[in-house]
PDB file of N, CA and C in Angstrom:
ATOM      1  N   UNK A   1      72.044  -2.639 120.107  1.00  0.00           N
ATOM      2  CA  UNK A   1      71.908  -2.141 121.464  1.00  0.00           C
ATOM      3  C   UNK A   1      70.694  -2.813 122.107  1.00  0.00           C
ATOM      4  N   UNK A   2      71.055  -3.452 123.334  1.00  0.00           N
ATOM      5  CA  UNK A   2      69.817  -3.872 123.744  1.00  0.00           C
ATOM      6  C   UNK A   2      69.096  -2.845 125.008  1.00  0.00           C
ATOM      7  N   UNK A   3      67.813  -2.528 124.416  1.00  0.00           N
ATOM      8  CA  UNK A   3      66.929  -1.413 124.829  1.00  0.00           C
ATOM      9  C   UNK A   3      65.988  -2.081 125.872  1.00  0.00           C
ATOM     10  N   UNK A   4      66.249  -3.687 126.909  1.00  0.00           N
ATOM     11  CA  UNK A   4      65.112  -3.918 127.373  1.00  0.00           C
ATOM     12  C   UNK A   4      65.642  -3.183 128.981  1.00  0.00           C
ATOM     13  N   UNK A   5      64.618  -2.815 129.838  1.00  0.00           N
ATOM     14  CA  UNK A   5      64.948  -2.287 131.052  1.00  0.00           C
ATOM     15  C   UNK A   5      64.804  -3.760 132.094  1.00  0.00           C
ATOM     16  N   UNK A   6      65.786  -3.909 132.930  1.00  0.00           N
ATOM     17  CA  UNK A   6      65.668  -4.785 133.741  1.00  0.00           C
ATOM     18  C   UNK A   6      66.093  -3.948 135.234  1.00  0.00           C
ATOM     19  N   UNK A   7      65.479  -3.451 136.050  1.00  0.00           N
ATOM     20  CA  UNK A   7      65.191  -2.793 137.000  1.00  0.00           C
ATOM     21  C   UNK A   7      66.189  -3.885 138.466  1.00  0.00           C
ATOM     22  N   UNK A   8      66.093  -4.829 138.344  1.00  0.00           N
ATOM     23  CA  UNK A   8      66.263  -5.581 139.084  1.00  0.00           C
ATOM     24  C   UNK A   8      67.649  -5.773 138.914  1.00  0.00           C
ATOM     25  N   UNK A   9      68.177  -5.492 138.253  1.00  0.00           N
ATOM     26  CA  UNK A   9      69.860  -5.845 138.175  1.00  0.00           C
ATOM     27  C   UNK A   9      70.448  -4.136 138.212  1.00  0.00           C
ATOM     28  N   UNK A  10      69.747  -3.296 138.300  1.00  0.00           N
ATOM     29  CA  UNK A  10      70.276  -1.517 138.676  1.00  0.00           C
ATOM     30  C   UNK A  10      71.063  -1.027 139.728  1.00  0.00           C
ATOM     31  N   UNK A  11      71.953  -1.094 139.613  1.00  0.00           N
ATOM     32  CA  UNK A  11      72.571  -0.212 140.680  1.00  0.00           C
ATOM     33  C   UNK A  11      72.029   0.872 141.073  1.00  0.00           C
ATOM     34  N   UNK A  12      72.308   1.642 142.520  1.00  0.00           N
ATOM     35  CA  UNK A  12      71.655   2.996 142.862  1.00  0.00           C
ATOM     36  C   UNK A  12      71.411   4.403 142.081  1.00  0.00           C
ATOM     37  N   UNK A  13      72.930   4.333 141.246  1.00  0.00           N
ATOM     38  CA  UNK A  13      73.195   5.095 140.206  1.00  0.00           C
ATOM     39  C   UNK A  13      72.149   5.260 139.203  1.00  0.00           C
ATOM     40  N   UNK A  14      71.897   4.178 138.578  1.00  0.00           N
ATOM     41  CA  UNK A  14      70.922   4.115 137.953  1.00  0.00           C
ATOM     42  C   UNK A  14      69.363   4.313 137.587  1.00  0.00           C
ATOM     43  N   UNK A  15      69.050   4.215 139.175  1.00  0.00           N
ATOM     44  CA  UNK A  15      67.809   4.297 139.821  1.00  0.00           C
ATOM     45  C   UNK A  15      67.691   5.832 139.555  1.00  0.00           C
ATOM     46  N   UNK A  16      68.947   6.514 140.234  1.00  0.00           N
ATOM     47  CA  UNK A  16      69.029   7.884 140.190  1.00  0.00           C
ATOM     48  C   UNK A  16      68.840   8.868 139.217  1.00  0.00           C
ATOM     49  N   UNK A  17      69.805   8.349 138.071  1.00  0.00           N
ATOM     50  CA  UNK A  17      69.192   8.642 136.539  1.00  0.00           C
ATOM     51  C   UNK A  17      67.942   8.474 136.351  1.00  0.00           C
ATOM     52  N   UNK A  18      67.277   6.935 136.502  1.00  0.00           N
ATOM     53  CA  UNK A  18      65.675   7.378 135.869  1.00  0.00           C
ATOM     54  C   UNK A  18      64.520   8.154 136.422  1.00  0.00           C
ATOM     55  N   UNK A  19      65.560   8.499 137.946  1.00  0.00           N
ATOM     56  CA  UNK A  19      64.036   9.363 138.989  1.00  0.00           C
ATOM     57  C   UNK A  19      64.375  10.570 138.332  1.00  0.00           C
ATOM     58  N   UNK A  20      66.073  11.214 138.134  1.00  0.00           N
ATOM     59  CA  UNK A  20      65.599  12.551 136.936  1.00  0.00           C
ATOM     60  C   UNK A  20      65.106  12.832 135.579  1.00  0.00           C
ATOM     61  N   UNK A  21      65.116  11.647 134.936  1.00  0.00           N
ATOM     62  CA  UNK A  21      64.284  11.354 133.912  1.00  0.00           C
ATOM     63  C   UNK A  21      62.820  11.137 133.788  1.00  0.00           C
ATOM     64  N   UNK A  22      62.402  11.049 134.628  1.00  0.00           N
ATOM     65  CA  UNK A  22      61.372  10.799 135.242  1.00  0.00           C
ATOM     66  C   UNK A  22      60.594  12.377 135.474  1.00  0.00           C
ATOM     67  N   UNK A  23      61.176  12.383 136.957  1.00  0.00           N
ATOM     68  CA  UNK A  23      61.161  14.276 137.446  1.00  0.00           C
ATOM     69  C   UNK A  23      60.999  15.266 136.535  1.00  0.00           C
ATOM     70  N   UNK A  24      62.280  15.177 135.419  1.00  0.00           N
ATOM     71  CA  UNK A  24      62.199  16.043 134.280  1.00  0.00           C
ATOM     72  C   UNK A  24      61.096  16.020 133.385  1.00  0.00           C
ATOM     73  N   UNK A  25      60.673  14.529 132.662  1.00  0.00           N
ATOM     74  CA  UNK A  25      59.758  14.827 131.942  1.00  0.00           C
ATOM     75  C   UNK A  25      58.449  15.158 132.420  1.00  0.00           C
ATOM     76  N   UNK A  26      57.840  15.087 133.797  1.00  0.00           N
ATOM     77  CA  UNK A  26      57.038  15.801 134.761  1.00  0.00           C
ATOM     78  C   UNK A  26      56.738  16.806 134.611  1.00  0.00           C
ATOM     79  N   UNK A  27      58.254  17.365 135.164  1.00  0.00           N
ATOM     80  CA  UNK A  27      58.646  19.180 135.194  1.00  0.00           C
ATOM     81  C   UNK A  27      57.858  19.546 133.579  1.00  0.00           C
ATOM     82  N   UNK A  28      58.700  19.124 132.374  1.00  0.00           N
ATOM     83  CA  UNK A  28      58.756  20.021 131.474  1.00  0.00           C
ATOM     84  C   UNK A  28      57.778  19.283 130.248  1.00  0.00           C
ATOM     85  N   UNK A  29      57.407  17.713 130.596  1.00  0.00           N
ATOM     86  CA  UNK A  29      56.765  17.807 128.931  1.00  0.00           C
ATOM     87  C   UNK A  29      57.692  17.354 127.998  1.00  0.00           C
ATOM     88  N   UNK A  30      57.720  17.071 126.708  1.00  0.00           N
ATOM     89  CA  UNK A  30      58.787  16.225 125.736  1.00  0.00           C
ATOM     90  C   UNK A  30      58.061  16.730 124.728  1.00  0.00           C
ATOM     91  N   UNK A  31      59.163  17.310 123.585  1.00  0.00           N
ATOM     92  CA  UNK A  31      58.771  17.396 122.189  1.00  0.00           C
ATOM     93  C   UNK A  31      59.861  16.755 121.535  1.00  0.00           C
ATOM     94  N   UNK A  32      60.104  15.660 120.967  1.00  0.00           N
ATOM     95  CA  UNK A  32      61.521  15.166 119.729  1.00  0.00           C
ATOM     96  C   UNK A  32      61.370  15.778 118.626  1.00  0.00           C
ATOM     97  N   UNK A  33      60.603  16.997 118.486  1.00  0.00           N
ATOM     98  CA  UNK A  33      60.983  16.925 116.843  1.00  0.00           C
ATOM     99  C   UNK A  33      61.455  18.168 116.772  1.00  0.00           C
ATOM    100  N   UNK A  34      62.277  19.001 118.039  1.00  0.00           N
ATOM    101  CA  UNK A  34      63.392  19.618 117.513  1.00  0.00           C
ATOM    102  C   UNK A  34      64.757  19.101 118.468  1.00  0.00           C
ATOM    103  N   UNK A  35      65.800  20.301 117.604  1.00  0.00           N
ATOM    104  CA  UNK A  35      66.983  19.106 118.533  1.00  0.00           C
ATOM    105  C   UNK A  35      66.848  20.570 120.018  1.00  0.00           C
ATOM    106  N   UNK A  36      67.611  19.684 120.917  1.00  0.00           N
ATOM    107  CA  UNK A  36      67.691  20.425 122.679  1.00  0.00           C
ATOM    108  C   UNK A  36      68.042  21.431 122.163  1.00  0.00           C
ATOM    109  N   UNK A  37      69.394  21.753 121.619  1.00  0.00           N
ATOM    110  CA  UNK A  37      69.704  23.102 121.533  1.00  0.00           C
ATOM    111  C   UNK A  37      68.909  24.082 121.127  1.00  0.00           C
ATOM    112  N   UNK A  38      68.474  23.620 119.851  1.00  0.00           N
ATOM    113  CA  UNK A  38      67.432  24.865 119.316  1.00  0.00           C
ATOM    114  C   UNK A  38      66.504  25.117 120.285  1.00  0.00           C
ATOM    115  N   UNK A  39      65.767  23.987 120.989  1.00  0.00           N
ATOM    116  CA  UNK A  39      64.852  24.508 122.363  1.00  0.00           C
ATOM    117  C   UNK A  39      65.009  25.217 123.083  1.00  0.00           C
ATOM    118  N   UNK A  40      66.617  25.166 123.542  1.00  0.00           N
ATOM    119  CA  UNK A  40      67.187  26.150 124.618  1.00  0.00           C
ATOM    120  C   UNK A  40      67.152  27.428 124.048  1.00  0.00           C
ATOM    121  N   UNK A  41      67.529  27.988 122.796  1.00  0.00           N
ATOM    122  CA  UNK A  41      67.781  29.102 122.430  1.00  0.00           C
ATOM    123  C   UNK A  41      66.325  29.411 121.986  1.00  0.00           C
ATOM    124  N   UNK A  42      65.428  28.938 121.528  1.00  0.00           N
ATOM    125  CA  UNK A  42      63.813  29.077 121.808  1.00  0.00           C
ATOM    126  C   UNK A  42      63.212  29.695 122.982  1.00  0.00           C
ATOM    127  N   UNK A  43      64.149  29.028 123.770  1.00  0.00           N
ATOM    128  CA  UNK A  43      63.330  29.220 125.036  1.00  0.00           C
ATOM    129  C   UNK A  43      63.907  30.629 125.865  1.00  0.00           C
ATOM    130  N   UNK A  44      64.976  31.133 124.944  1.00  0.00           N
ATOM    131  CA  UNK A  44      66.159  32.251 125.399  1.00  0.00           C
ATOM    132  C   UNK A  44      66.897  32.162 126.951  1.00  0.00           C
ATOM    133  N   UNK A  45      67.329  30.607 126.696  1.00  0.00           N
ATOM    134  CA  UNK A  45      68.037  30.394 127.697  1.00  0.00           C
ATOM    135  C   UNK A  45      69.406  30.927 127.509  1.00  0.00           C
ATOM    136  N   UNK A  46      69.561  31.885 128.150  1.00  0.00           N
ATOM    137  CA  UNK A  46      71.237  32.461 128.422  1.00  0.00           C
ATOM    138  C   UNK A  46      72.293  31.560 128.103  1.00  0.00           C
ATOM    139  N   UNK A  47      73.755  31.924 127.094  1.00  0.00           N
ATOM    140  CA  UNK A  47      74.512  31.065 126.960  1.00  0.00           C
ATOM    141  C   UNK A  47      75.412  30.875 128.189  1.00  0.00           C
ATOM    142  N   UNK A  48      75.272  31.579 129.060  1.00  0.00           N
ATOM    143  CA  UNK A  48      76.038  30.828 130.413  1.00  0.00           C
ATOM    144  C   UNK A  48      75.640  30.086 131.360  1.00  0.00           C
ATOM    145  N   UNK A  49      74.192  29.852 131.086  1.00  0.00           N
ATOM    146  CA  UNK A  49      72.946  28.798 131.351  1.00  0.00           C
ATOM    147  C   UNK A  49      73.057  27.529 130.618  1.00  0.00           C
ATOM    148  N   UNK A  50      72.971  28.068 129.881  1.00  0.00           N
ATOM    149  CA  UNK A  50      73.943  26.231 128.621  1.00  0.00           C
ATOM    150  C   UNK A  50      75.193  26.016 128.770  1.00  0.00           C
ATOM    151  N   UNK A  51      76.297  26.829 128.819  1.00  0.00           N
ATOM    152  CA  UNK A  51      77.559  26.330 128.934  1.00  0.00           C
ATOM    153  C   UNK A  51      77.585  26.174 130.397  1.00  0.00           C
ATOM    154  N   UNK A  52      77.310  26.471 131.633  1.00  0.00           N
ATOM    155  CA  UNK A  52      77.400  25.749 132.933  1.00  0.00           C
ATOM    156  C   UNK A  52      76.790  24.593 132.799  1.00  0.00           C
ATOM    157  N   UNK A  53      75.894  24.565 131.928  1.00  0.00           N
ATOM    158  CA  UNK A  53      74.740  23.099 132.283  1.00  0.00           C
ATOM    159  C   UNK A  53      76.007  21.773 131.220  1.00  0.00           C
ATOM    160  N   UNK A  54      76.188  22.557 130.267  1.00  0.00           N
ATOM    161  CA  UNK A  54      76.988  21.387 129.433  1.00  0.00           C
ATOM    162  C   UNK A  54      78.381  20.782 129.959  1.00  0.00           C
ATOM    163  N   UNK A  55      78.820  21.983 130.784  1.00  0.00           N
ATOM    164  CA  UNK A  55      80.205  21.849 130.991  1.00  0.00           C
ATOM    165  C   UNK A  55      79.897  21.139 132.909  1.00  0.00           C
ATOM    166  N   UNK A  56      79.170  21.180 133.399  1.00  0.00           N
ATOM    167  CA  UNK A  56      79.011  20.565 134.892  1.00  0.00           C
ATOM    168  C   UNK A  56      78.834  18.621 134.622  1.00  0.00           C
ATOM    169  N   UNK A  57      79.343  18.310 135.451  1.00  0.00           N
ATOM    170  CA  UNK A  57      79.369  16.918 135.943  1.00  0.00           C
ATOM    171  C   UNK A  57      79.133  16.737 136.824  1.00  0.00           C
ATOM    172  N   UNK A  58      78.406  15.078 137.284  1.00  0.00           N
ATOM    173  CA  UNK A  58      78.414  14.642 138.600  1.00  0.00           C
ATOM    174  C   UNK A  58      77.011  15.385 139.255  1.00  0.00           C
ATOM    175  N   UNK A  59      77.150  15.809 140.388  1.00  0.00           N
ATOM    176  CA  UNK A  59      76.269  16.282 141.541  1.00  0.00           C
ATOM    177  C   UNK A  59      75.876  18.253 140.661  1.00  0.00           C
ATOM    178  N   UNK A  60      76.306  18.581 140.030  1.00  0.00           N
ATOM    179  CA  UNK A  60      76.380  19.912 139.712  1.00  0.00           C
ATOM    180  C   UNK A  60      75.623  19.400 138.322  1.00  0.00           C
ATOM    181  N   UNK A  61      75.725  18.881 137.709  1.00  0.00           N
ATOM    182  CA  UNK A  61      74.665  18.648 136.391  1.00  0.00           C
ATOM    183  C   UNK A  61      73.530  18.267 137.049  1.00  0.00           C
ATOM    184  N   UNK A  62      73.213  17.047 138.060  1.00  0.00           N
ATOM    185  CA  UNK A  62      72.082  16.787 138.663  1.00  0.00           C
ATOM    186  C   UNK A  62      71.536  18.061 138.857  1.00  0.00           C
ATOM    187  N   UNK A  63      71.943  19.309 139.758  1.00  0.00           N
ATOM    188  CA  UNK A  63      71.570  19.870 140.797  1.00  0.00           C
ATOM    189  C   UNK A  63      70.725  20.940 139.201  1.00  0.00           C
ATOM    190  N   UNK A  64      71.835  21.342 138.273  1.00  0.00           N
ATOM    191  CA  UNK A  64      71.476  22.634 137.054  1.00  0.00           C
ATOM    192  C   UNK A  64      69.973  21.989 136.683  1.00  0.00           C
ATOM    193  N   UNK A  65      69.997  20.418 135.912  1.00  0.00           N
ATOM    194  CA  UNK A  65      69.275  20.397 135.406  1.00  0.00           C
ATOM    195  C   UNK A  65      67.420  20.875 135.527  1.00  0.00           C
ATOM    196  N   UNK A  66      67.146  20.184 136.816  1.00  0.00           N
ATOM    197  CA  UNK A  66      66.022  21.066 137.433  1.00  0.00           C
ATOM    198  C   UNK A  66      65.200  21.908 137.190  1.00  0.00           C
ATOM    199  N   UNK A  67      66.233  23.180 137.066  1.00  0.00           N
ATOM    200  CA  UNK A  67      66.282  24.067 137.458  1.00  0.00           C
ATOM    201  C   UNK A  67      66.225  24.775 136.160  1.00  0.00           C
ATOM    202  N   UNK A  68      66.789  24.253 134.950  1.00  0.00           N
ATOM    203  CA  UNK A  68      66.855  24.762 133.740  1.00  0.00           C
ATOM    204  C   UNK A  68      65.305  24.350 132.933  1.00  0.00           C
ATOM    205  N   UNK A  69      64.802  22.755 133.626  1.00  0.00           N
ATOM    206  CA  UNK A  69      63.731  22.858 132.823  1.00  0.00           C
ATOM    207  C   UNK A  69      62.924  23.377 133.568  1.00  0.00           C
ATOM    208  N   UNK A  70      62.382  24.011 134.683  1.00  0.00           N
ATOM    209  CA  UNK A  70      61.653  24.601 135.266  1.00  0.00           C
ATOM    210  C   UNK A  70      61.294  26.032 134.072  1.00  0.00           C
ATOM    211  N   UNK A  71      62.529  26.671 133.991  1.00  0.00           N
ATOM    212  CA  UNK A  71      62.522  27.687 133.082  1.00  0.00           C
ATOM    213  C   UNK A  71      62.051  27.120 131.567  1.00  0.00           C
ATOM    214  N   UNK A  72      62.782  26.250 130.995  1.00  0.00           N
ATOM    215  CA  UNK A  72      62.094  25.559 129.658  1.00  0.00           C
ATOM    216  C   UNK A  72      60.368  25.715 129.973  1.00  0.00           C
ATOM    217  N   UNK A  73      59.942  24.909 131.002  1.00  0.00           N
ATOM    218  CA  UNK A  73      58.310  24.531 131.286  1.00  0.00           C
ATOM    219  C   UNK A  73      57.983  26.575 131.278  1.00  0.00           C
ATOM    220  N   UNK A  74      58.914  27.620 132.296  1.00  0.00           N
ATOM    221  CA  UNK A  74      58.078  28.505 131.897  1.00  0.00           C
ATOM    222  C   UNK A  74      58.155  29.069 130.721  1.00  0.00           C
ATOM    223  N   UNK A  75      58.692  28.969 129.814  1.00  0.00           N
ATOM    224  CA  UNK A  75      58.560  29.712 128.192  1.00  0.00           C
ATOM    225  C   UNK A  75      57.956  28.666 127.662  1.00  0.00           C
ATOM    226  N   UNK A  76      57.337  27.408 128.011  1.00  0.00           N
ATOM    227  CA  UNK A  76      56.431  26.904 126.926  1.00  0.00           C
ATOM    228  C   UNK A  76      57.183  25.849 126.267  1.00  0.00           C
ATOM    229  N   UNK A  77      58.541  25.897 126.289  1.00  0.00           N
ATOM    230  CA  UNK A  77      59.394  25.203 125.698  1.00  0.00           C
ATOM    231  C   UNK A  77      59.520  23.502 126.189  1.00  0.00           C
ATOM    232  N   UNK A  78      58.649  22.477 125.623  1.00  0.00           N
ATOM    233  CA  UNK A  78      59.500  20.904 125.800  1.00  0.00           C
ATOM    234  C   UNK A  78      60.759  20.412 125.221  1.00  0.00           C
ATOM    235  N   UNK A  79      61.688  20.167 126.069  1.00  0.00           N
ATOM    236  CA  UNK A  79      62.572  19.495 125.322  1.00  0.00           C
ATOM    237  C   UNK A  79      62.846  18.006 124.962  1.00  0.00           C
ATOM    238  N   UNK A  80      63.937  17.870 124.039  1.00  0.00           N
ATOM    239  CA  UNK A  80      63.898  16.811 123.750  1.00  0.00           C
ATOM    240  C   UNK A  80      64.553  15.391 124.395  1.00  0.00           C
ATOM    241  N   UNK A  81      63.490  14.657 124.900  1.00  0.00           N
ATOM    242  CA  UNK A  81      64.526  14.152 125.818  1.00  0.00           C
ATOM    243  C   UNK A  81      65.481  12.681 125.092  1.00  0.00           C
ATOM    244  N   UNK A  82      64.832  12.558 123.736  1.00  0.00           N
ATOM    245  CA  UNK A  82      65.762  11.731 123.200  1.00  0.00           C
ATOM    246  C   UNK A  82      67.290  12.225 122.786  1.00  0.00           C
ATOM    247  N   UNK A  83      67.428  13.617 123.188  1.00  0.00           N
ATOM    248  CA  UNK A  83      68.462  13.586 123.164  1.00  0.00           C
ATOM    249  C   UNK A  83      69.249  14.100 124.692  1.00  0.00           C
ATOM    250  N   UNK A  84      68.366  14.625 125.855  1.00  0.00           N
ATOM    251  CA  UNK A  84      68.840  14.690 127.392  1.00  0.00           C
ATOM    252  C   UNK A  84      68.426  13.653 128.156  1.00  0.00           C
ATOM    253  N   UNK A  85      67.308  12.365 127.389  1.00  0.00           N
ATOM    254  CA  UNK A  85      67.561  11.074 128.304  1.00  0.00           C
ATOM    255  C   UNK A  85      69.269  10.561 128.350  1.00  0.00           C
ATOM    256  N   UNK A  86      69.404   9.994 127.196  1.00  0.00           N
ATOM    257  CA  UNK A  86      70.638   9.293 126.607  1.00  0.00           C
ATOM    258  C   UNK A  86      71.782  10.394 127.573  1.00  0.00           C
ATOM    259  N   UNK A  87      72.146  11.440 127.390  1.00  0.00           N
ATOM    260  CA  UNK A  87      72.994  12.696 128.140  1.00  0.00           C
ATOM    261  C   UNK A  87      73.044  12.032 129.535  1.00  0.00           C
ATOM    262  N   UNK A  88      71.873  12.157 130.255  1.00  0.00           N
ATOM    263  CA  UNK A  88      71.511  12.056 131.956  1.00  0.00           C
ATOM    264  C   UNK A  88      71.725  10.019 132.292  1.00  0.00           C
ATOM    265  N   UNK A  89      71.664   9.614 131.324  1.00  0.00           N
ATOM    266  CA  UNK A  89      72.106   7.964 131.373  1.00  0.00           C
ATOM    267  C   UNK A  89      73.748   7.895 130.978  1.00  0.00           C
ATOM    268  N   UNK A  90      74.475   8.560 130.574  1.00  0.00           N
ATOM    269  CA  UNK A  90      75.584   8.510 130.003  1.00  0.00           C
ATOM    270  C   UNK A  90      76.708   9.173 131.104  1.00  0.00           C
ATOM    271  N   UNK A  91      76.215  10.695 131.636  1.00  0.00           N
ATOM    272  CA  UNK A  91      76.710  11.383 132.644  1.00  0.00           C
ATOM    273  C   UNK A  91      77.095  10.676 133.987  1.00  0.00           C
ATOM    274  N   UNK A  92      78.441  10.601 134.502  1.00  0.00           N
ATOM    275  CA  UNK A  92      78.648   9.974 135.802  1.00  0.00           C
ATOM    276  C   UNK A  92      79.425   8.471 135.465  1.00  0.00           C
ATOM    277  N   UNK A  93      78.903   8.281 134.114  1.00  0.00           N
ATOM    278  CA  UNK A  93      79.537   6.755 134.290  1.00  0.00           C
ATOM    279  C   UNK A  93      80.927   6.427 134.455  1.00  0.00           C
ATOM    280  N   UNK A  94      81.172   5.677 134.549  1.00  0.00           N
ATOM    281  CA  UNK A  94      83.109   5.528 134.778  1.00  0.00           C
ATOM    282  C   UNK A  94      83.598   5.329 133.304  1.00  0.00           C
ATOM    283  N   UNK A  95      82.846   4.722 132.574  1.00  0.00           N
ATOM    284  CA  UNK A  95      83.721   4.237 131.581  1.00  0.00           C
ATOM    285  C   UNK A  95      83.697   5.238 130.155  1.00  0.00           C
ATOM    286  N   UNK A  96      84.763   5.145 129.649  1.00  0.00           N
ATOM    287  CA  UNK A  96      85.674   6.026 128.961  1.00  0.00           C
ATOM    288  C   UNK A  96      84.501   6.390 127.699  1.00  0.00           C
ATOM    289  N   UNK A  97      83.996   5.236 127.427  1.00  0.00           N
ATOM    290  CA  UNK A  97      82.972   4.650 126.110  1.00  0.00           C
ATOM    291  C   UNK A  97      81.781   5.782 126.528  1.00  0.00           C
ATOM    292  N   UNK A  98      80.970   6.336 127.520  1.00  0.00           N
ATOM    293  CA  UNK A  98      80.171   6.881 127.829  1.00  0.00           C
ATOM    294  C   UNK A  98      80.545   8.260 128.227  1.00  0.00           C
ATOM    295  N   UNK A  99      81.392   8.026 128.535  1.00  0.00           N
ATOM    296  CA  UNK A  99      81.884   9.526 128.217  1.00  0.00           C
ATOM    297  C   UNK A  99      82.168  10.281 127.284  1.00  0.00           C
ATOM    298  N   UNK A 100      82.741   9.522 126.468  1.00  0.00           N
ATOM    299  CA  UNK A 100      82.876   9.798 125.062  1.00  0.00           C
ATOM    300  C   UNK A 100      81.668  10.020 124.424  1.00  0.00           C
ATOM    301  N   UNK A 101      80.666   9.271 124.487  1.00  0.00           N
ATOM    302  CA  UNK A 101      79.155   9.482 123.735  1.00  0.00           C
ATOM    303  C   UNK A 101      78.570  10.630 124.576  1.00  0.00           C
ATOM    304  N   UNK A 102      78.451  11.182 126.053  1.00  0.00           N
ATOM    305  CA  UNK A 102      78.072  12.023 126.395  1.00  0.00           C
ATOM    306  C   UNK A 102      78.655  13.120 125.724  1.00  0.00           C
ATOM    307  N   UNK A 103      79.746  13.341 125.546  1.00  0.00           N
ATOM    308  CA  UNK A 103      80.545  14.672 125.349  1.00  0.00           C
ATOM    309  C   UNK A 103      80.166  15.117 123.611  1.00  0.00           C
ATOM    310  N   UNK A 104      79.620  13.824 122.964  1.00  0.00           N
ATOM    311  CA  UNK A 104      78.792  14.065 121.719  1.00  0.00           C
ATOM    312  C   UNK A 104      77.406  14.575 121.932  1.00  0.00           C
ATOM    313  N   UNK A 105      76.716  14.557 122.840  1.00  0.00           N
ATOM    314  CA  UNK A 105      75.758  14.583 122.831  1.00  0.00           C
ATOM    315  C   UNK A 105      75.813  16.207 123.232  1.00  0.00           C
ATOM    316  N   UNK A 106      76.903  16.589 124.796  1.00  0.00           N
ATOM    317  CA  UNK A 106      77.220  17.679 124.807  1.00  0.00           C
ATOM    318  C   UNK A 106      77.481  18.771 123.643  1.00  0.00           C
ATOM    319  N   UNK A 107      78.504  18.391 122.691  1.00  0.00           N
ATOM    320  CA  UNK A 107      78.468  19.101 121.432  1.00  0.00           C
ATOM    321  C   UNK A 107      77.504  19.511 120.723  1.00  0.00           C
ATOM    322  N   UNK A 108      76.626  18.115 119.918  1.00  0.00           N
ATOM    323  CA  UNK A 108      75.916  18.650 119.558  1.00  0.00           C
ATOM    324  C   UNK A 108      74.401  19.546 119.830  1.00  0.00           C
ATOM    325  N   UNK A 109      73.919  19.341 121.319  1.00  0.00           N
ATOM    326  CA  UNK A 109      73.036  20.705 122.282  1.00  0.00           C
ATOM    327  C   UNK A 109      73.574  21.771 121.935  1.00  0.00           C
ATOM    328  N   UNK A 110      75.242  22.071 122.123  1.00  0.00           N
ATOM    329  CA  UNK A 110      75.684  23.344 122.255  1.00  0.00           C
ATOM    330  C   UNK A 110      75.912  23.816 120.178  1.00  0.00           C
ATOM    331  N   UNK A 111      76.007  22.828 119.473  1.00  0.00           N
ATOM    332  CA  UNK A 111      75.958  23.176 118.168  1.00  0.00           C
ATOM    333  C   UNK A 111      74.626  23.666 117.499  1.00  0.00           C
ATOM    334  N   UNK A 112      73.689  22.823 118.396  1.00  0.00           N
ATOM    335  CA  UNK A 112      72.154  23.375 117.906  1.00  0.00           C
ATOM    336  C   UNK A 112      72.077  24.531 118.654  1.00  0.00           C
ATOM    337  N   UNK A 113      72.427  25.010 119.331  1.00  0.00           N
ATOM    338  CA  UNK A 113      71.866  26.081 120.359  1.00  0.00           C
ATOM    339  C   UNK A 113      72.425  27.366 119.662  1.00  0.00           C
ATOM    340  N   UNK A 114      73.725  27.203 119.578  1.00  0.00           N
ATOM    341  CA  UNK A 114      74.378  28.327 118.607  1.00  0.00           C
ATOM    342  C   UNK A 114      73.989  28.596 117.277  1.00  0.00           C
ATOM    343  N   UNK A 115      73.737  27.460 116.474  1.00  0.00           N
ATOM    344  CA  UNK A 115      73.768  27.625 115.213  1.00  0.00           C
ATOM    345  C   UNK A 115      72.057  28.353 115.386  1.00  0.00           C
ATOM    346  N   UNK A 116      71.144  28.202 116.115  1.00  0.00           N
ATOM    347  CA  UNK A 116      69.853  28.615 116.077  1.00  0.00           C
ATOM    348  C   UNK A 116      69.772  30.618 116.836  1.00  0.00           C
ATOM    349  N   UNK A 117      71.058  31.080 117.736  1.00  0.00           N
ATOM    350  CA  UNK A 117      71.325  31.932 117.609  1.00  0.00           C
ATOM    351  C   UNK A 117      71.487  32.775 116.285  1.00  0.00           C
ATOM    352  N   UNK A 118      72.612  32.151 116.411  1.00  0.00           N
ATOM    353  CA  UNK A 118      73.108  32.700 115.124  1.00  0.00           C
ATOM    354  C   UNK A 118      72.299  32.707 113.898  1.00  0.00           C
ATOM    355  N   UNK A 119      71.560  32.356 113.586  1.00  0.00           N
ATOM    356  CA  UNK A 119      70.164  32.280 112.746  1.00  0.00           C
ATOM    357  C   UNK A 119      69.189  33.362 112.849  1.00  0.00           C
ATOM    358  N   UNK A 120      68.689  33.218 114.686  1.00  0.00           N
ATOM    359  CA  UNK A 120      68.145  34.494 114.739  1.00  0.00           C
ATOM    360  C   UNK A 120      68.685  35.631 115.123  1.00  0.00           C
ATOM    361  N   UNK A 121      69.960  36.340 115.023  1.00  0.00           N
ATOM    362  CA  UNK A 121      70.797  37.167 115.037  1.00  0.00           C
ATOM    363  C   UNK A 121      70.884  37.641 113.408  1.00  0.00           C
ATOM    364  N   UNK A 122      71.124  36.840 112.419  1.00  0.00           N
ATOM    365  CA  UNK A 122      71.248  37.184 111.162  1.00  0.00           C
ATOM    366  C   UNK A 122      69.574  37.787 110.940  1.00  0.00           C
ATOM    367  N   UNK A 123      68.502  37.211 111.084  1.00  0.00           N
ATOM    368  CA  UNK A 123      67.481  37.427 110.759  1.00  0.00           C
ATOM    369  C   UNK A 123      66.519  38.984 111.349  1.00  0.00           C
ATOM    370  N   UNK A 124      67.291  39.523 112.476  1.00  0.00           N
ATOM    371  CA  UNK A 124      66.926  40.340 112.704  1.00  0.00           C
ATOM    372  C   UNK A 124      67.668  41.955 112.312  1.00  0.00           C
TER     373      UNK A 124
END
């Protein structure tokens, strides 16, 4: 994979992605060393707060995201953006290949998020 940024060959789209990538890590701060999901459920983000955010596309994922780490930043919670950069670069694209890797990336947020419920549900 080639990882160099060339700014100058970006479409608008693109631009757009890195100003919320950007914005976001602002908003909220970055920790990688847990996965998103477990953050979210850390952070006791509501599961209809994650499943709107996972399941929205387009202009409606732009608009959630925001808005979700605003709440992450107030419980203290950074997330990880090596795994909601790659998500927010992948989201919108046309091609089949990136969609496909988003909708992995979708899974596994919503697999960490549950399985870290369900963890602290047993434990209490």
């Amino acid at each position: 994979m080639d990882t160099r940024l060339e700014p100058e060959n970006w479409h608008p789209a693109t631009w757009q992605r890195w100003a919320l990538v950007a914005h976001g890590i602002a908003l909220a701060g970055h920790d990688g060393a847990a996965r998103l999901g477990a953050q979210l459920a850390r952070a006791k983000v509501a599961e209809s707060r994650v499943t709107r955010l996972l399941t929205a596309r387009g202009d409606a994922f732009t608009q959630l995201l925001p808005r979700l780490l605003r709440l992450l930043a107030s419980q203290g919670v950074r997330p990880n953006w090596y795994e909601l950069g790659p998500l927010i670069h992948k989201e919108g694209k046309p091609d089949s290949t990136a969609q496909q890797e988003a909708d992995a990336i979708r899974l596994g947020i919503a697999k960490a998020y549950f399985l870290t419920i369900s963890k602290s549900e047993k434990s209490l």
